[in-house]
C-alpha atoms as a PDB file:
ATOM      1  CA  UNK A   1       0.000   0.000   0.000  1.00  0.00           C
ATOM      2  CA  UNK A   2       1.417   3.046  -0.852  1.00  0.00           C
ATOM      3  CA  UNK A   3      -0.423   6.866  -0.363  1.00  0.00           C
ATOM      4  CA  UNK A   4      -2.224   8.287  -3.611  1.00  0.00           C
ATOM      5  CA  UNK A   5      -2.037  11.706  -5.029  1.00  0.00           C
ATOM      6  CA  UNK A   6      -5.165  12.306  -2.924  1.00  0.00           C
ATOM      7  CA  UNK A   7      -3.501  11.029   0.638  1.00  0.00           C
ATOM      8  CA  UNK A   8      -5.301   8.241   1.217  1.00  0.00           C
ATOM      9  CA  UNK A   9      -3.927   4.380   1.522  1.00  0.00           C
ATOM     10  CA  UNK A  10      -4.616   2.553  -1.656  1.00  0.00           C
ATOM     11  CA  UNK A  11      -3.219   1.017  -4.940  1.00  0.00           C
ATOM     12  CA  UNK A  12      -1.542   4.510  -6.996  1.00  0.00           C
ATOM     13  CA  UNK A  13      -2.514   4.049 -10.284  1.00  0.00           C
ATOM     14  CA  UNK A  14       0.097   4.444 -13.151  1.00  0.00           C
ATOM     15  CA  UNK A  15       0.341   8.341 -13.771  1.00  0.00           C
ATOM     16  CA  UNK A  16       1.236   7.763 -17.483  1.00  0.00           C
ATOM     17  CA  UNK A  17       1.387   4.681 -19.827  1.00  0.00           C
ATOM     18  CA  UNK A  18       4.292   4.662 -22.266  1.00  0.00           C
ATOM     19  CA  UNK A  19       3.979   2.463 -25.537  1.00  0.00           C
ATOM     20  CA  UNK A  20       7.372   1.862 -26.956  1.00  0.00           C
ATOM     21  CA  UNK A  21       8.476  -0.340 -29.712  1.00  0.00           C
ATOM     22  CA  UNK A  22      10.580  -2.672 -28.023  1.00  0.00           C
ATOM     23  CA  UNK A  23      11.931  -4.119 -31.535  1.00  0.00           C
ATOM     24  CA  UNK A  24      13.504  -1.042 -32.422  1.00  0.00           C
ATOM     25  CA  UNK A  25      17.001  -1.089 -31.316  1.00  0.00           C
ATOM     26  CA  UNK A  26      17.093   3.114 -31.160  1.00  0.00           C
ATOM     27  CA  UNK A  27      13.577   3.231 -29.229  1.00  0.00           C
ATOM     28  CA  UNK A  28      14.863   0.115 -26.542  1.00  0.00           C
ATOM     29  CA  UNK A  29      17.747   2.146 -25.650  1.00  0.00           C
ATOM     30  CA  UNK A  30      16.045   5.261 -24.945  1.00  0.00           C
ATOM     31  CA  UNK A  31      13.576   4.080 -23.010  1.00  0.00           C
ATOM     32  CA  UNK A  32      15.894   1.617 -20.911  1.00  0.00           C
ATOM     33  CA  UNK A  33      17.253   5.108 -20.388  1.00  0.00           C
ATOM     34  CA  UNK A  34      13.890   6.437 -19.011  1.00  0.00           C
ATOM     35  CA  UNK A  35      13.393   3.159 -17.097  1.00  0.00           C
ATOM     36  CA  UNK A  36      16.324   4.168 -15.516  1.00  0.00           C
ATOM     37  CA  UNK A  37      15.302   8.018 -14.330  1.00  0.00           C
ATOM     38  CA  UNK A  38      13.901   8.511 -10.638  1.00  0.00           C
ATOM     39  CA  UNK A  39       9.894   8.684 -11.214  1.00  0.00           C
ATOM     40  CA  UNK A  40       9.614   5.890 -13.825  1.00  0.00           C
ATOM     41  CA  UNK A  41       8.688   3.541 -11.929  1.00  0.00           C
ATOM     42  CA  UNK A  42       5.507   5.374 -11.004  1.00  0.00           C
ATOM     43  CA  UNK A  43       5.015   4.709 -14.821  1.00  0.00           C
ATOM     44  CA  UNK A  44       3.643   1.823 -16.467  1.00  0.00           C
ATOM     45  CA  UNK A  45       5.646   0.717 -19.571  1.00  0.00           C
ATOM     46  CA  UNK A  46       4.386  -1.875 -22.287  1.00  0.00           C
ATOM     47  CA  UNK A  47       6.494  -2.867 -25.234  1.00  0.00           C
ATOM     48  CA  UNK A  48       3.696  -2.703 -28.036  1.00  0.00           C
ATOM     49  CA  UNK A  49       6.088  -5.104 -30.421  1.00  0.00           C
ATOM     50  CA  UNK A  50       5.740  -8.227 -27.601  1.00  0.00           C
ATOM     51  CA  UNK A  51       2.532  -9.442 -28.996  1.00  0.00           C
ATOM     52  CA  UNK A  52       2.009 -11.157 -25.250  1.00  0.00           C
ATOM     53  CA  UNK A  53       1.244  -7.927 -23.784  1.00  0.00           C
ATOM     54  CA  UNK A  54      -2.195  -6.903 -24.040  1.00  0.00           C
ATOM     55  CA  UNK A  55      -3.213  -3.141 -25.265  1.00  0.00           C
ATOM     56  CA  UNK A  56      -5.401  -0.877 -22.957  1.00  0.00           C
ATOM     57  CA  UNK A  57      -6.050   0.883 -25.835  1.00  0.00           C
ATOM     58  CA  UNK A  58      -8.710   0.452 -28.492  1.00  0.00           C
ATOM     59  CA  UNK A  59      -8.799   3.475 -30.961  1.00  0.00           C
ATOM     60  CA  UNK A  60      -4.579   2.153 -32.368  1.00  0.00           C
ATOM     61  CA  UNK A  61      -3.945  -0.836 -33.403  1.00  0.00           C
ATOM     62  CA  UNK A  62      -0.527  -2.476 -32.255  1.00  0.00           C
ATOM     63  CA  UNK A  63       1.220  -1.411 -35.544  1.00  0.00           C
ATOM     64  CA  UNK A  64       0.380   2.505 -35.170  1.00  0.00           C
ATOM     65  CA  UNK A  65       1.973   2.335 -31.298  1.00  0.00           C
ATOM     66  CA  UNK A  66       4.696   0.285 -32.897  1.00  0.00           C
ATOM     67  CA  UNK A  67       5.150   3.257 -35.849  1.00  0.00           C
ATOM     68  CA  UNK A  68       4.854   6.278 -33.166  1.00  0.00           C
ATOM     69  CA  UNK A  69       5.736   6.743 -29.810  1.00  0.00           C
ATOM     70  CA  UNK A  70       2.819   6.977 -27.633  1.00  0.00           C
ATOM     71  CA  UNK A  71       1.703   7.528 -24.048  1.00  0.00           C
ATOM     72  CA  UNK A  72      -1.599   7.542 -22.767  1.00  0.00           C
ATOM     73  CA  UNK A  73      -2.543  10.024 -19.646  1.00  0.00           C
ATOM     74  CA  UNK A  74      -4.228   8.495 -16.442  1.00  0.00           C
ATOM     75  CA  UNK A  75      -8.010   9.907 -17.722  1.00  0.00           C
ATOM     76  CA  UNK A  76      -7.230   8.113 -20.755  1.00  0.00           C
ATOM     77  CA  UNK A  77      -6.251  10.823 -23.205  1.00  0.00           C
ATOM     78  CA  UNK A  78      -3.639   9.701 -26.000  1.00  0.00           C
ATOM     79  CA  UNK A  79      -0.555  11.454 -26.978  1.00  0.00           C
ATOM     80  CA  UNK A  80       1.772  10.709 -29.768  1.00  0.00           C
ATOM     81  CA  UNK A  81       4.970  11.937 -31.064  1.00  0.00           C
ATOM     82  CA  UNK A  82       6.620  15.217 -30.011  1.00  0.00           C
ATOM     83  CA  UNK A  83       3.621  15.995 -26.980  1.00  0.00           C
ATOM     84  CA  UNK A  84       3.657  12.212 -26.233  1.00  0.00           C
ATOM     85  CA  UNK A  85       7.780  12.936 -25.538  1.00  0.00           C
ATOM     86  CA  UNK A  86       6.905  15.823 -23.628  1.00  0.00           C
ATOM     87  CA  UNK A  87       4.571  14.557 -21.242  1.00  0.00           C
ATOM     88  CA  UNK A  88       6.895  11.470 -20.509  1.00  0.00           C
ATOM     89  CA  UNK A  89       9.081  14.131 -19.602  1.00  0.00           C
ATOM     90  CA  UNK A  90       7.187  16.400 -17.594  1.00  0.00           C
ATOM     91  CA  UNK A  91       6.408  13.145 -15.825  1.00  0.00           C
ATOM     92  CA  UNK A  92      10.132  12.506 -14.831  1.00  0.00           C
ATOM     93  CA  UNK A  93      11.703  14.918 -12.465  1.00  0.00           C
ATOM     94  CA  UNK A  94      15.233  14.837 -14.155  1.00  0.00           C
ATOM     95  CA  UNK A  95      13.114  15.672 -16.954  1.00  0.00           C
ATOM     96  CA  UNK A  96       9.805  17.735 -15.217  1.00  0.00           C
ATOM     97  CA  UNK A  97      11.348  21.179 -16.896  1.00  0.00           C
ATOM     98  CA  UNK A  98      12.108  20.522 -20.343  1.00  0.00           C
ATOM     99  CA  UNK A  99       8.318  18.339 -20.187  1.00  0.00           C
ATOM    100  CA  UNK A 100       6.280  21.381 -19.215  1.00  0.00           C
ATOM    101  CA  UNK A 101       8.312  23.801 -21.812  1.00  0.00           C
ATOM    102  CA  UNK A 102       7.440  21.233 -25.043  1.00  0.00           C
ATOM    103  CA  UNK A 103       3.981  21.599 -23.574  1.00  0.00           C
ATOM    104  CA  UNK A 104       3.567  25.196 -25.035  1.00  0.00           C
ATOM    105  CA  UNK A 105       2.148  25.084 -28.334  1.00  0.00           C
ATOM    106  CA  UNK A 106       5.363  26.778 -29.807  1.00  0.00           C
ATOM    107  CA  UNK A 107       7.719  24.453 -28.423  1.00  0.00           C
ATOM    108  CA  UNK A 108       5.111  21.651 -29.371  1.00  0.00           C
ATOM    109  CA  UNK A 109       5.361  22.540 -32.768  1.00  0.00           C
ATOM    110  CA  UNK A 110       8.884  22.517 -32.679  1.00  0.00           C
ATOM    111  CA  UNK A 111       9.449  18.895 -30.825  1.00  0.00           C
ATOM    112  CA  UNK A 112       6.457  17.310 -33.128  1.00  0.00           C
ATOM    113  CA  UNK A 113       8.668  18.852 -36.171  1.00  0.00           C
ATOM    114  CA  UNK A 114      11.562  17.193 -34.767  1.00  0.00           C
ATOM    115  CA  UNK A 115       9.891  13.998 -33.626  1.00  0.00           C
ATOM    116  CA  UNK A 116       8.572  13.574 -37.382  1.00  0.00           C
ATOM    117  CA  UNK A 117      12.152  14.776 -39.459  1.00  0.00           C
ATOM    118  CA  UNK A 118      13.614  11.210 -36.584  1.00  0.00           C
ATOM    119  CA  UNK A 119      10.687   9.253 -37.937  1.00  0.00           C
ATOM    120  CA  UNK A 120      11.427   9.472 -41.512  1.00  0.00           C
ATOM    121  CA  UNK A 121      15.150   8.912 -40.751  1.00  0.00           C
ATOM    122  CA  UNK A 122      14.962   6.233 -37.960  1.00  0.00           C
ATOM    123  CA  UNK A 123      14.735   3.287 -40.736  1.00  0.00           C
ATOM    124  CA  UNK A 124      18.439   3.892 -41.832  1.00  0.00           C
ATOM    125  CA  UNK A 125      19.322   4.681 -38.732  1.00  0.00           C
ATOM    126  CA  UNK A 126      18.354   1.131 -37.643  1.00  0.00           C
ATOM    127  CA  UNK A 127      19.667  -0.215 -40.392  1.00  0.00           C
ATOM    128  CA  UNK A 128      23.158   1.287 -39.499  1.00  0.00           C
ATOM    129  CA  UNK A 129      22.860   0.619 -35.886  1.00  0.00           C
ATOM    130  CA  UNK A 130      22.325  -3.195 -36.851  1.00  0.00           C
ATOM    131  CA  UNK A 131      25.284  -3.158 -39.045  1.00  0.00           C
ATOM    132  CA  UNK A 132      27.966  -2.273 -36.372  1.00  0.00           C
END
């Protein structure tokens, strides 16, 4: 038993779910990275690509989580790409500063820019990576 954000004794609920593609050699060290940070285990982490783990999520299918990176908020809401990156961050302290910055719609623009330029080079990069 641990004490919720409300005070009282009971079972904490996962903050944030993060859906990472745990094929991807680029995405698995990342997020082993994250795994890693004070806070993350407050988060629940499911690699999409393991077909044994099931999907709390019904509007993606396991290929979309597998193409973006997604997290899903506590009430359910779905995030993807740059904001998805920010609000894993903003949910790490290490990381809480940088989170709530990418969270303004400039700086969202910016990181979903960024987030989208990675996508479309990510396949050589993986190729390369695989190579050495």
């Amino acid at each position: 038993m641990v004490t919720n954000k409300a005070g009282v004794l009971g079972i904490v609920k996962p903050s944030l779910t993060v859906f990472f593609d745990g094929s991807c050699p680029i995405c698995s060290k990342e997020i082993d990275f994250y795994k890693g940070r004070e806070g993350a285990g407050h988060l629940n982490w499911i690699d999409v690509s393991d077909e044994g783990n099931s999907l709390p999520v019904a509007e993606r299918s396991r290929q979309e989580l597998m193409a973006r990176f997604h997290v899903m908020q506590d009430d359910g809401t779905l995030l993807s790409g740059g904001a998805a990156f920010a609000e894993l961050w903003a949910s790490l302290p290490a990381f809480s500063i940088p989170g709530r910055l990418f969270k303004l719609p400039i700086l969202r623009l910016f990181i979903n820019i960024g987030y989208d330029i990675f996508l479309k080079i990510r396949p050589m990069m993986q190729r390369f990576l695989l190579k050495s």
